[in-house]
PDB file of N, CA and C in Angstrom:
ATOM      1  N   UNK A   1      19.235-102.918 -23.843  1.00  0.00           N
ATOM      2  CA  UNK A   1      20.379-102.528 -24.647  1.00  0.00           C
ATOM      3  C   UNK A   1      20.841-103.671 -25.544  1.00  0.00           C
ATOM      4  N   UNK A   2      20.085-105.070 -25.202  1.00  0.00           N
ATOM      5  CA  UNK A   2      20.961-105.722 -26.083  1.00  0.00           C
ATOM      6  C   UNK A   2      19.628-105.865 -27.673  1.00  0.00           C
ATOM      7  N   UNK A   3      18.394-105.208 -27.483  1.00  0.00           N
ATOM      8  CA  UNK A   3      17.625-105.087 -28.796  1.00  0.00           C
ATOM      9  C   UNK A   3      18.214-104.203 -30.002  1.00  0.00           C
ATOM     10  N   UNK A   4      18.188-104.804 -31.605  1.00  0.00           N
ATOM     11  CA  UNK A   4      18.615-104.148 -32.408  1.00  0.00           C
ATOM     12  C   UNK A   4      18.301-103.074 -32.518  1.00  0.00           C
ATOM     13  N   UNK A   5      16.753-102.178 -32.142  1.00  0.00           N
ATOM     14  CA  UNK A   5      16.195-101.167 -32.516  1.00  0.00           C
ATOM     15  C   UNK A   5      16.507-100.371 -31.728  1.00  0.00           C
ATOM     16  N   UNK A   6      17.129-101.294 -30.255  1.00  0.00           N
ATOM     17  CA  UNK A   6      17.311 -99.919 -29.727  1.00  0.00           C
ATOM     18  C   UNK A   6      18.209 -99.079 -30.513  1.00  0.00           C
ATOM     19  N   UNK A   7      19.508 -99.556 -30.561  1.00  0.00           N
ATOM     20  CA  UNK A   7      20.835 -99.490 -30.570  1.00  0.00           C
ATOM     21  C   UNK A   7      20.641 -98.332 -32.337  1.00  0.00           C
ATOM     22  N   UNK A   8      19.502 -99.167 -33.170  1.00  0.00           N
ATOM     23  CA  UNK A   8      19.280 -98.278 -34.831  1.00  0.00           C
ATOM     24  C   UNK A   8      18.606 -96.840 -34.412  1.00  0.00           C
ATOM     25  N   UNK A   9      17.723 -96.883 -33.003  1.00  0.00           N
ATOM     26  CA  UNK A   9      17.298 -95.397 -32.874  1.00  0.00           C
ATOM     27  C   UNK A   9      18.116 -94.546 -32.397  1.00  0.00           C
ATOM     28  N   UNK A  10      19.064 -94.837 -31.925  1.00  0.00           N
ATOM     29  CA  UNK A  10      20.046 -94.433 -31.425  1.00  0.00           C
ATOM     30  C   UNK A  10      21.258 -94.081 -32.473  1.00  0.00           C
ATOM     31  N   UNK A  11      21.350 -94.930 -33.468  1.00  0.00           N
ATOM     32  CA  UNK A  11      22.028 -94.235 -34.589  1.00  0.00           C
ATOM     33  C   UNK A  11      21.183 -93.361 -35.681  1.00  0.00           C
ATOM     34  N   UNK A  12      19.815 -93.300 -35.473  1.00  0.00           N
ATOM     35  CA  UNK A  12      18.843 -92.269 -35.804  1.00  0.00           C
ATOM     36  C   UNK A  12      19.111 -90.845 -35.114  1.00  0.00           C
ATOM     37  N   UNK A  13      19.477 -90.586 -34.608  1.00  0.00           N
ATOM     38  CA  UNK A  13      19.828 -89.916 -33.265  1.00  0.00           C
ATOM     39  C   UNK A  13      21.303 -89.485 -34.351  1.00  0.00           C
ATOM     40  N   UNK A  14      22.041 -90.078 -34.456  1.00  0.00           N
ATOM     41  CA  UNK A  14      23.331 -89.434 -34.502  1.00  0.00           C
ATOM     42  C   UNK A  14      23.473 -88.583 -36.010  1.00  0.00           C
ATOM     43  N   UNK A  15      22.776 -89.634 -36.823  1.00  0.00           N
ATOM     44  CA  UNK A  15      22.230 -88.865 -38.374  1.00  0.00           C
ATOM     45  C   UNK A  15      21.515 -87.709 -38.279  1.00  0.00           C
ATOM     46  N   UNK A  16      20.564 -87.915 -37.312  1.00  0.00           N
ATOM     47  CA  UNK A  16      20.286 -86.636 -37.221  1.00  0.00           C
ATOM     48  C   UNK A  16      20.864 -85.408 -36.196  1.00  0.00           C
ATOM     49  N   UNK A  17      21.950 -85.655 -35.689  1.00  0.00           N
ATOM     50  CA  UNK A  17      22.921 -84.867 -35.313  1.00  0.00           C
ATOM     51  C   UNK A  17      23.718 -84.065 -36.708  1.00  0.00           C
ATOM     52  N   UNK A  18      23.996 -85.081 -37.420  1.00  0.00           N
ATOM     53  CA  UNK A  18      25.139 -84.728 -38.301  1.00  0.00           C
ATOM     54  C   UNK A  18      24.376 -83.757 -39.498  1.00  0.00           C
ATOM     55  N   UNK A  19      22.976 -84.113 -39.531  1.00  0.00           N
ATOM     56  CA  UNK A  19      22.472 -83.200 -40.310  1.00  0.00           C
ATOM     57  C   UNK A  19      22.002 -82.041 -39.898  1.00  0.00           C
ATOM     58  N   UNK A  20      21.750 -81.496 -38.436  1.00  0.00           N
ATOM     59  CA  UNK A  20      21.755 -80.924 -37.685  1.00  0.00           C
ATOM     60  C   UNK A  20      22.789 -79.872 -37.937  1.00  0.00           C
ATOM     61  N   UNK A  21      24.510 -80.587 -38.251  1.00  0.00           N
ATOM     62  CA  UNK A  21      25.614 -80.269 -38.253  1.00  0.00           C
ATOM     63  C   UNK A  21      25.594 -79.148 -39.394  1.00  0.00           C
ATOM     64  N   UNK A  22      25.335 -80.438 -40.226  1.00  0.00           N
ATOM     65  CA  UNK A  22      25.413 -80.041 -42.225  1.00  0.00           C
ATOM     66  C   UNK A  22      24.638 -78.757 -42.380  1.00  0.00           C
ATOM     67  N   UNK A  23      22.882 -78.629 -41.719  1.00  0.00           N
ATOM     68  CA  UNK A  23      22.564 -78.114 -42.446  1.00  0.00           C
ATOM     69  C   UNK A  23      22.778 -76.464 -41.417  1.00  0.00           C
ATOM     70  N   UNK A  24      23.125 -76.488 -40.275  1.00  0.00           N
ATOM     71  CA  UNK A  24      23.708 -75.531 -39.128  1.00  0.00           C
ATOM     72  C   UNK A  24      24.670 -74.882 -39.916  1.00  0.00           C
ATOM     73  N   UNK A  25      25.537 -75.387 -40.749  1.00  0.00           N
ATOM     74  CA  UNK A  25      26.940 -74.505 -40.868  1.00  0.00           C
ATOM     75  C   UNK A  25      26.261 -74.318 -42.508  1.00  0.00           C
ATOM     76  N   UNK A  26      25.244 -74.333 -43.228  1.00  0.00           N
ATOM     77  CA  UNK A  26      24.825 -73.821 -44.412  1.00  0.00           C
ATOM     78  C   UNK A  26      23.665 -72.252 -44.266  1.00  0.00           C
ATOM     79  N   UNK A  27      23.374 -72.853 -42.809  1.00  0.00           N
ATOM     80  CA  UNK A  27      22.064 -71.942 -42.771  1.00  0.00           C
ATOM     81  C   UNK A  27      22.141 -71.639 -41.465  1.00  0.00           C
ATOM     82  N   UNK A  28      22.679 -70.944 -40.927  1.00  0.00           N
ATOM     83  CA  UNK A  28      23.077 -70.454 -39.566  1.00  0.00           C
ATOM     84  C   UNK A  28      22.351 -69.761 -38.847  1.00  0.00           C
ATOM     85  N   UNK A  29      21.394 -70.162 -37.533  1.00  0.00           N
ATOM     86  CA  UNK A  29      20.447 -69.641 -37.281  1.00  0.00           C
ATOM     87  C   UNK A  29      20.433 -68.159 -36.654  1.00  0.00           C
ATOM     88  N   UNK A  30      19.313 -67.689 -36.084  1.00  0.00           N
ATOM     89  CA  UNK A  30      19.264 -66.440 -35.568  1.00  0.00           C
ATOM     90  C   UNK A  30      19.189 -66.901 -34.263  1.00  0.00           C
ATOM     91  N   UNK A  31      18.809 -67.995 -33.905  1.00  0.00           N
ATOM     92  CA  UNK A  31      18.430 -67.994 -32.500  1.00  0.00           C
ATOM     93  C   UNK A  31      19.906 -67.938 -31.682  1.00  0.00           C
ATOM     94  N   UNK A  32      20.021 -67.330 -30.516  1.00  0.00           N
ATOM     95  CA  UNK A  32      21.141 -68.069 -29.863  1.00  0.00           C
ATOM     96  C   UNK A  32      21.384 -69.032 -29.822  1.00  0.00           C
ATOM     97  N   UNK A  33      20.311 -69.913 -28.751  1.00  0.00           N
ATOM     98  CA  UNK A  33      20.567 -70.941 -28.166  1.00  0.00           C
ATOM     99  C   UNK A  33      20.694 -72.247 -29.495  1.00  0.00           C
ATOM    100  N   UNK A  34      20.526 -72.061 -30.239  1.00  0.00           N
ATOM    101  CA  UNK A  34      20.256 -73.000 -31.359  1.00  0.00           C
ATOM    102  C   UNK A  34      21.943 -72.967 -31.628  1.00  0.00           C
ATOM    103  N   UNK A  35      22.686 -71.512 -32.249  1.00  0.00           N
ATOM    104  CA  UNK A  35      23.822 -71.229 -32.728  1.00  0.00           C
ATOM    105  C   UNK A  35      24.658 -72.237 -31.300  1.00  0.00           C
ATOM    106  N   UNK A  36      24.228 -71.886 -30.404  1.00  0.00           N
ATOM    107  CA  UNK A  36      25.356 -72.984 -29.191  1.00  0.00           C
ATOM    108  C   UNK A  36      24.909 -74.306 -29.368  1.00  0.00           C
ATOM    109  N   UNK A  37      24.047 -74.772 -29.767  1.00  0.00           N
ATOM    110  CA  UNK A  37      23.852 -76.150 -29.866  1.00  0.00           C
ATOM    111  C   UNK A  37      24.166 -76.585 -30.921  1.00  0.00           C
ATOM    112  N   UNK A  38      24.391 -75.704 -32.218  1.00  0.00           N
ATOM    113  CA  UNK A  38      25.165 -76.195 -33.204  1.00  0.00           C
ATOM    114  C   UNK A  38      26.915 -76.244 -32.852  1.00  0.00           C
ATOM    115  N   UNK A  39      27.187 -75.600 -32.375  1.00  0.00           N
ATOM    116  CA  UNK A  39      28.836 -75.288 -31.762  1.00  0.00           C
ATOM    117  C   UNK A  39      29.146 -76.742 -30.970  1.00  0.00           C
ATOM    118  N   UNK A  40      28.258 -76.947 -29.779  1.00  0.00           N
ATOM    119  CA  UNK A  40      28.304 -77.957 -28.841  1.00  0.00           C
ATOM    120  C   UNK A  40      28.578 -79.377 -29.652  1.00  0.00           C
ATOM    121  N   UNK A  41      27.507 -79.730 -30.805  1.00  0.00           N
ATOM    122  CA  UNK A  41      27.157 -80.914 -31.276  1.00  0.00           C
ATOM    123  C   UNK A  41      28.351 -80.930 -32.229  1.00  0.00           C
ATOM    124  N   UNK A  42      28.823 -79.791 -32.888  1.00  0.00           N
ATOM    125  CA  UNK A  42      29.865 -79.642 -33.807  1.00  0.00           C
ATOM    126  C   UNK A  42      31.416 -80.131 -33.189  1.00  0.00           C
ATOM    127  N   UNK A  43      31.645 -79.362 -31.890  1.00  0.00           N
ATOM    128  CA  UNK A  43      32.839 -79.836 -31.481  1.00  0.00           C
ATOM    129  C   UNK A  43      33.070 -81.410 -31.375  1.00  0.00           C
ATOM    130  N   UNK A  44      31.425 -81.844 -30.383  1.00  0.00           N
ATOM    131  CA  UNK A  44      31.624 -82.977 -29.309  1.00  0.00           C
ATOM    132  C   UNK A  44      31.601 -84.011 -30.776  1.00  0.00           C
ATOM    133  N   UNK A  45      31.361 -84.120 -31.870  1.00  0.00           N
ATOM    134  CA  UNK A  45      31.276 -84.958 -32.639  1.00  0.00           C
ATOM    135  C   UNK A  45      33.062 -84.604 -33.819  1.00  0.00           C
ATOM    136  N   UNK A  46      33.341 -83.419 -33.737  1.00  0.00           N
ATOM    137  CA  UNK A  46      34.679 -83.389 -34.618  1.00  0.00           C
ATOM    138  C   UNK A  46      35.961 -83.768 -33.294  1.00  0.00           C
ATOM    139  N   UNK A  47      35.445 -84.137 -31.999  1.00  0.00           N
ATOM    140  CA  UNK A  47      36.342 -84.443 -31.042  1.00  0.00           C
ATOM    141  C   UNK A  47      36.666 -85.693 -30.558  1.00  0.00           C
ATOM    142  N   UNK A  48      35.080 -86.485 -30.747  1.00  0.00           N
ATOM    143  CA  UNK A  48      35.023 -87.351 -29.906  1.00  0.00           C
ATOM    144  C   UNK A  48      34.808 -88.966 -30.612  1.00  0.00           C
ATOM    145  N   UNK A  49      34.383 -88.759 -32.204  1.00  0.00           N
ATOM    146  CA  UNK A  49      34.147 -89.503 -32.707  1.00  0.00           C
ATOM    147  C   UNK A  49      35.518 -90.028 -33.548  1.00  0.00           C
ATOM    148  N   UNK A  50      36.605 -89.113 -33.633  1.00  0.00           N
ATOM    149  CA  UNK A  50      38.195 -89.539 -34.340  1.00  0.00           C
ATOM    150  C   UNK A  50      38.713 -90.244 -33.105  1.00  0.00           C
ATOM    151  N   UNK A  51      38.140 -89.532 -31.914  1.00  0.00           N
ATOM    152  CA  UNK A  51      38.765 -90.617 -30.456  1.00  0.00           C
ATOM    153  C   UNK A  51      38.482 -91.930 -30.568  1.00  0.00           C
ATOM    154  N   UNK A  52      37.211 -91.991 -31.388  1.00  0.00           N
ATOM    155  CA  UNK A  52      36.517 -93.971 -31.070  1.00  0.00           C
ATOM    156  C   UNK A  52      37.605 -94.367 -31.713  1.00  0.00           C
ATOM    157  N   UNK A  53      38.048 -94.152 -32.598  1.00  0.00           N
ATOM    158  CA  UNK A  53      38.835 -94.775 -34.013  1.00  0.00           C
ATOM    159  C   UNK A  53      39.506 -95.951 -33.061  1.00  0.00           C
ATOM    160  N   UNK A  54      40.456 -95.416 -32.288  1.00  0.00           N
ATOM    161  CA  UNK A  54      41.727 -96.602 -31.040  1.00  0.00           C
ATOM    162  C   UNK A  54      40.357 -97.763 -30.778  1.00  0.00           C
ATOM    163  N   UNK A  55      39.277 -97.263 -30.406  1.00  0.00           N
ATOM    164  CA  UNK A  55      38.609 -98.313 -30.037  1.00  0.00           C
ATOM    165  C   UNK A  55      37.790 -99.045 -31.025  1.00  0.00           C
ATOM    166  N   UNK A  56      37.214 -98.454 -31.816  1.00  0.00           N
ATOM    167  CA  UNK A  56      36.678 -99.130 -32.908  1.00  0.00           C
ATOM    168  C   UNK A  56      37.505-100.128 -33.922  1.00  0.00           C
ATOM    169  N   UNK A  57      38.484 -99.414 -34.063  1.00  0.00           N
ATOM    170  CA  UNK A  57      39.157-100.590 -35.131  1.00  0.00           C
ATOM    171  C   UNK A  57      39.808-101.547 -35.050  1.00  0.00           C
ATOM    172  N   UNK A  58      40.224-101.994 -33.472  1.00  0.00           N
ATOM    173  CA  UNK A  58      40.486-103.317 -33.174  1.00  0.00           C
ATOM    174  C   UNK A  58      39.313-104.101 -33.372  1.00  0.00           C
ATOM    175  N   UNK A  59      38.112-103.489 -33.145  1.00  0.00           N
ATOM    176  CA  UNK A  59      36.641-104.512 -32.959  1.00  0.00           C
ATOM    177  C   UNK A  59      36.502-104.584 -34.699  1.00  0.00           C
ATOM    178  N   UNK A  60      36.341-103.956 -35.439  1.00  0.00           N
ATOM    179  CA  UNK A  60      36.290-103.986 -36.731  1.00  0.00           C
ATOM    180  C   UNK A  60      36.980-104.952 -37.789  1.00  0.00           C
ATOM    181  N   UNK A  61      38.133-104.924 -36.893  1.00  0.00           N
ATOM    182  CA  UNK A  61      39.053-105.959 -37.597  1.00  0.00           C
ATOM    183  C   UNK A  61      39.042-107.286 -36.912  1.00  0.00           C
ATOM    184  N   UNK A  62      38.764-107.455 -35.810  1.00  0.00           N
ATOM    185  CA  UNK A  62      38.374-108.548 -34.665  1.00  0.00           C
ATOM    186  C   UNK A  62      37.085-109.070 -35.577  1.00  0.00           C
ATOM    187  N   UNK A  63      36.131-108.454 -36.410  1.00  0.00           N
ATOM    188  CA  UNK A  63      34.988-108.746 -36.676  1.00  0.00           C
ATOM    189  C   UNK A  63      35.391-108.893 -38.468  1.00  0.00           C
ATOM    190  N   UNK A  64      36.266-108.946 -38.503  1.00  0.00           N
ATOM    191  CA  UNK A  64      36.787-109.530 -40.258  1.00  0.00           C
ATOM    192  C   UNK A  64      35.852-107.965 -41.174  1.00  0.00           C
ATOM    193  N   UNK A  65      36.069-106.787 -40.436  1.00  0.00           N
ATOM    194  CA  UNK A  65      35.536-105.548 -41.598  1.00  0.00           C
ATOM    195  C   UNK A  65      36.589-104.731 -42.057  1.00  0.00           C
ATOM    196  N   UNK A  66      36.737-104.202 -43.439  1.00  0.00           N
ATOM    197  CA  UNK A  66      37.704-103.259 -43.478  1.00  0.00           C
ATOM    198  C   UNK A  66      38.009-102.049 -42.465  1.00  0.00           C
ATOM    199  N   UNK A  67      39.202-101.502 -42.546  1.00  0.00           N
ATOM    200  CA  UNK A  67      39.133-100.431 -42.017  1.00  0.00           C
ATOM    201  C   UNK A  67      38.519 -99.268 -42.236  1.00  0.00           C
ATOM    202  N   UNK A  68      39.003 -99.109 -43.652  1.00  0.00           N
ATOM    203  CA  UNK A  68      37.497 -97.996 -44.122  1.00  0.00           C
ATOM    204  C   UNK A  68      36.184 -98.003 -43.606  1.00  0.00           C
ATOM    205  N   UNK A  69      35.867 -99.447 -43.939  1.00  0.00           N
ATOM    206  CA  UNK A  69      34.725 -99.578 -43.492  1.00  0.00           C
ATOM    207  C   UNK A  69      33.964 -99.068 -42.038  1.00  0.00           C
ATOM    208  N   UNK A  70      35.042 -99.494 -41.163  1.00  0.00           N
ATOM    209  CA  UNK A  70      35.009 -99.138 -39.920  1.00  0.00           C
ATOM    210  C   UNK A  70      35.160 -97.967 -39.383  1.00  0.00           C
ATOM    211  N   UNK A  71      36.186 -97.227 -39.809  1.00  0.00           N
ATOM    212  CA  UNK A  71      36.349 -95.737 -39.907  1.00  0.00           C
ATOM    213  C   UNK A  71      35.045 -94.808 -40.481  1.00  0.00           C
ATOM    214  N   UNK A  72      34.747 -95.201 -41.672  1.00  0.00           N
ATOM    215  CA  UNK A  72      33.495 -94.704 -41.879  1.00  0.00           C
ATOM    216  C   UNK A  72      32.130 -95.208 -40.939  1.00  0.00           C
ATOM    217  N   UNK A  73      32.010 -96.052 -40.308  1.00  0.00           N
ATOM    218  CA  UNK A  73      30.661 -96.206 -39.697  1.00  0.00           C
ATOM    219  C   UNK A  73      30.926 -95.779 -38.098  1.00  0.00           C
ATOM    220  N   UNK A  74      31.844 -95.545 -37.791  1.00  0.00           N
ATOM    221  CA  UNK A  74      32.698 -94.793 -36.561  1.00  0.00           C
ATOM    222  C   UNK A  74      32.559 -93.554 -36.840  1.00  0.00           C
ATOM    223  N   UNK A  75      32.889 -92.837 -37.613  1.00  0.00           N
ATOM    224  CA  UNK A  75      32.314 -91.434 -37.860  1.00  0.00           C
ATOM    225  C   UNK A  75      31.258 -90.911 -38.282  1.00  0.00           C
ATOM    226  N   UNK A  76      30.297 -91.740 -38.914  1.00  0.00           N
ATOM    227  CA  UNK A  76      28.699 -91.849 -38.818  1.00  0.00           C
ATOM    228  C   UNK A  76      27.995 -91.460 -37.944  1.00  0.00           C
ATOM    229  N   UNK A  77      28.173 -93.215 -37.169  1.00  0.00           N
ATOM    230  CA  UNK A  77      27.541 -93.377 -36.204  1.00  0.00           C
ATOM    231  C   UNK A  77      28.250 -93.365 -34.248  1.00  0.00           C
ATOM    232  N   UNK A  78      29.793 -93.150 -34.830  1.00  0.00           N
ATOM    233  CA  UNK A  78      30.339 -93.311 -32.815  1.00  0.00           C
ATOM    234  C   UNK A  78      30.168 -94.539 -32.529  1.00  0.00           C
ATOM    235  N   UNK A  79      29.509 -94.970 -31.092  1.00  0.00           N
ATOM    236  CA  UNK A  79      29.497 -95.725 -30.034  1.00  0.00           C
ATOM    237  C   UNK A  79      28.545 -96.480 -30.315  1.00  0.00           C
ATOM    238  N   UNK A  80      27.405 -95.451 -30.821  1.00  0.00           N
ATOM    239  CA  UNK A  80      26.255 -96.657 -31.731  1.00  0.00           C
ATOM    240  C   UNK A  80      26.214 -97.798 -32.263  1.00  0.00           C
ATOM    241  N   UNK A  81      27.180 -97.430 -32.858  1.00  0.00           N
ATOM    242  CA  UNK A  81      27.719 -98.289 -33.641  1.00  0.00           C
ATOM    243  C   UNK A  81      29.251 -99.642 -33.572  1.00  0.00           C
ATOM    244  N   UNK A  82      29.764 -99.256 -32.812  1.00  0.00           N
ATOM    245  CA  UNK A  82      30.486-100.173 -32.817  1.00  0.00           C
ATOM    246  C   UNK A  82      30.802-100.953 -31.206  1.00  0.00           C
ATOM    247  N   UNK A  83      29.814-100.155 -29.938  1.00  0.00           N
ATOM    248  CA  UNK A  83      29.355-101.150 -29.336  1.00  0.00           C
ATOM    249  C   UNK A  83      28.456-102.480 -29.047  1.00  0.00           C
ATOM    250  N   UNK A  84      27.517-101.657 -29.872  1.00  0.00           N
ATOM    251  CA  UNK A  84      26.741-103.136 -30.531  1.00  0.00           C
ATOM    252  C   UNK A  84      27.437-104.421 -31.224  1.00  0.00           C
ATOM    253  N   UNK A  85      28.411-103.351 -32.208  1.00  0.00           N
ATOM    254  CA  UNK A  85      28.889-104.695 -32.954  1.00  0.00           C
ATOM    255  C   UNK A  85      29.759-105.666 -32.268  1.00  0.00           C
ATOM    256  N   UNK A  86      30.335-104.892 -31.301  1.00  0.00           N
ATOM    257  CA  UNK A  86      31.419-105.475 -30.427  1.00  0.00           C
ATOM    258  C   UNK A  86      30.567-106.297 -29.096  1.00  0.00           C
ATOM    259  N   UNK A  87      29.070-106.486 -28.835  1.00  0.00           N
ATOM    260  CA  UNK A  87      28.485-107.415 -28.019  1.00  0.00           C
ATOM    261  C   UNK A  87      27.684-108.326 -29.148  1.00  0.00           C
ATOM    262  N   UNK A  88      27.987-107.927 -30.273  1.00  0.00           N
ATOM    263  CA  UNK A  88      27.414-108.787 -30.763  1.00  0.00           C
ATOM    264  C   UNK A  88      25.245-108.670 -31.525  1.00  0.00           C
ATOM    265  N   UNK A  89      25.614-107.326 -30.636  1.00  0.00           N
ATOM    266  CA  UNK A  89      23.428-107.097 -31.253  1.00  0.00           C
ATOM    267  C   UNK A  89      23.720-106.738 -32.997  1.00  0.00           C
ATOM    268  N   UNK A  90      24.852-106.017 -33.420  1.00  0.00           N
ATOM    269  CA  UNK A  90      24.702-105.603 -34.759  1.00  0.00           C
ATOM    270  C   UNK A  90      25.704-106.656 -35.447  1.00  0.00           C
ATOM    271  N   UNK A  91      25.151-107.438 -36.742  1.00  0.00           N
ATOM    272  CA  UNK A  91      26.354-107.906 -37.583  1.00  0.00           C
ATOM    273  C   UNK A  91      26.534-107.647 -38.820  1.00  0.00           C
ATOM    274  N   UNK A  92      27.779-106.974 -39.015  1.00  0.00           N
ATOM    275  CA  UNK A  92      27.952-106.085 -40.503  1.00  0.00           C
ATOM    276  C   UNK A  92      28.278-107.413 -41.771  1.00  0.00           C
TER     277      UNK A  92
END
């Protein structure tokens, strides 16, 4: 956990969640199980990733980055992203 690549496949992972997201609510499948896994990934990311914010942006600003900045790579990427930065494997 403390290698960079892990931590970038892992925000590979979340991009491709979000496009998952994007292209789910343009083109809405037939399958069931697909339609619940767009629902699932949709909530747990419009729920859970405005939650990091309390935690991300002390580290963001602890790490001399804007808030925008931080806010945006917090809603990107989540935990991916700003646990790394906060041990130190990622430096913005």
């Amino acid at each position: 956990m403390k290698e960079r690549k892990f931590w970038q496949m892992l925000q590979a992972g979340s991009l491709a969640g979000w496009i998952y997201i994007l292209v789910g609510a343009a083109f809405f499948s037939e399958t069931q199980w697909l339609k619940i896994l767009w629902w699932v990934l949709m909530l747990a990311w419009a729920i859970v990733h405005p939650l990091e914010l309390k935690i991300s942006l002390p580290i963001g600003r602890q790490k001399g980055l804007t808030p925008e900045w931080t806010f945006a790579m917090t809603l990107l990427f989540g935990f991916t992203w700003w646990l790394p930065l906060k041990r130190g494997v990622l430096d913005e």
